[in-house]
Protein backbone atom coordinates (compact mmCIF):
# COMPACT_ATOMS: atom_id res chain seq x y z
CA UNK A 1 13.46 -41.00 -1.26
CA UNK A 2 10.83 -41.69 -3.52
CA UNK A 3 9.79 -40.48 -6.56
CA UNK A 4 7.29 -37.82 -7.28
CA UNK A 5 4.97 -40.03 -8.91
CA UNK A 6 5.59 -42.88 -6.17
CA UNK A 7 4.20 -40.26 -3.59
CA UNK A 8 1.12 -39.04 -5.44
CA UNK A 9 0.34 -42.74 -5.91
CA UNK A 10 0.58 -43.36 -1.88
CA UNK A 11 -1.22 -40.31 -1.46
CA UNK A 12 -3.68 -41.17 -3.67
CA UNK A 13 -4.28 -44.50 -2.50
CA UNK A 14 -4.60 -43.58 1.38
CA UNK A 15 -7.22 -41.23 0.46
CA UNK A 16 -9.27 -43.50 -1.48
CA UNK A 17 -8.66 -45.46 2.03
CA UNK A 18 -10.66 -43.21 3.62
CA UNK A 19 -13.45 -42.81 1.22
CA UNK A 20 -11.85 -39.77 -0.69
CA UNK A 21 -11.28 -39.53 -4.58
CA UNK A 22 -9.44 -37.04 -6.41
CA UNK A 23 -11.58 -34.92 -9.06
CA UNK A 24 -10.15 -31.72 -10.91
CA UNK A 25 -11.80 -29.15 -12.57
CA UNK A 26 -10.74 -26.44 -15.17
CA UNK A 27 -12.74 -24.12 -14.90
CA UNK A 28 -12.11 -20.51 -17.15
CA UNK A 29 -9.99 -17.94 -16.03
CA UNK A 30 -11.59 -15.10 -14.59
CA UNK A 31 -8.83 -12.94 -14.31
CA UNK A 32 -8.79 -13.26 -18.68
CA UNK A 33 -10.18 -10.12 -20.01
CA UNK A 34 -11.80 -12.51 -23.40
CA UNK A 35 -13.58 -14.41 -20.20
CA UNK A 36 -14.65 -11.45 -18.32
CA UNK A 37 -16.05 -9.91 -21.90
CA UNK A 38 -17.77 -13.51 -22.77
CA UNK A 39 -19.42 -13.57 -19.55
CA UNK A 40 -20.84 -10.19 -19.25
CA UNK A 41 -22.32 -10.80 -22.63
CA UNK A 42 -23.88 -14.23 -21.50
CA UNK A 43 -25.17 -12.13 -18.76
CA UNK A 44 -26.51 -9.29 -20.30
CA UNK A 45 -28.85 -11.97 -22.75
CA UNK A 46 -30.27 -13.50 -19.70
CA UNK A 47 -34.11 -13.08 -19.03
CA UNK A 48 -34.64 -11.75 -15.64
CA UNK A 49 -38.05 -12.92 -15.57
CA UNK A 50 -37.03 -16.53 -15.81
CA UNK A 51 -33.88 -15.97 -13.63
CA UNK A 52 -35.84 -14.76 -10.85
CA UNK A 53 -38.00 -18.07 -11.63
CA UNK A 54 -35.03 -20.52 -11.22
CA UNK A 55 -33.68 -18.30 -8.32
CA UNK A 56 -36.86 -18.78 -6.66
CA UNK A 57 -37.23 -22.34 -7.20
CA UNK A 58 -33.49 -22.63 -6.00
CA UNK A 59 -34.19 -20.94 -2.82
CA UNK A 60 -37.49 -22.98 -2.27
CA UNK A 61 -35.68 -26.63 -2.47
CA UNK A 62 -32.79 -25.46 -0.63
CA UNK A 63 -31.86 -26.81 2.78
CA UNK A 64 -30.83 -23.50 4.17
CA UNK A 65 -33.72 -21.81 4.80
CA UNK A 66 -32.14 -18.72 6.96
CA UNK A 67 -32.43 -19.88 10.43
């Protein structure tokens, strides 16, 4: 049997085979109560004025337009 590594390699490589590449992400824990606190204060400084600006641009180049 192979090793570990040896499979992730083959893995790896059929995928690319088929057009795929790997990509990871860390990202912060939302289940951290320091994260949950940092983000509600991120949120509570946003202006809502220029949120509902970029919302509304987001909305207006979006290919989903609710059909």
């Amino acid at each position: 049997m192979a090793l570990a590594s040896e499979r992730m390699k083959a893995m790896r490589e059929r995928r690319r085979a088929r057009g795929l590449r790997e990509l990871r992400l860390i990202v912060p824990d939302a289940r951290s109560k320091a994260v949950r606190r940092r983000l509600a204060r991120e949120v509570a400084g946003l202006d809502r004025s220029r949120e509902s600006e970029a919302l509304a641009w987001i909305e207006s180049v979006s290919e989903f337009d609710g059909r």
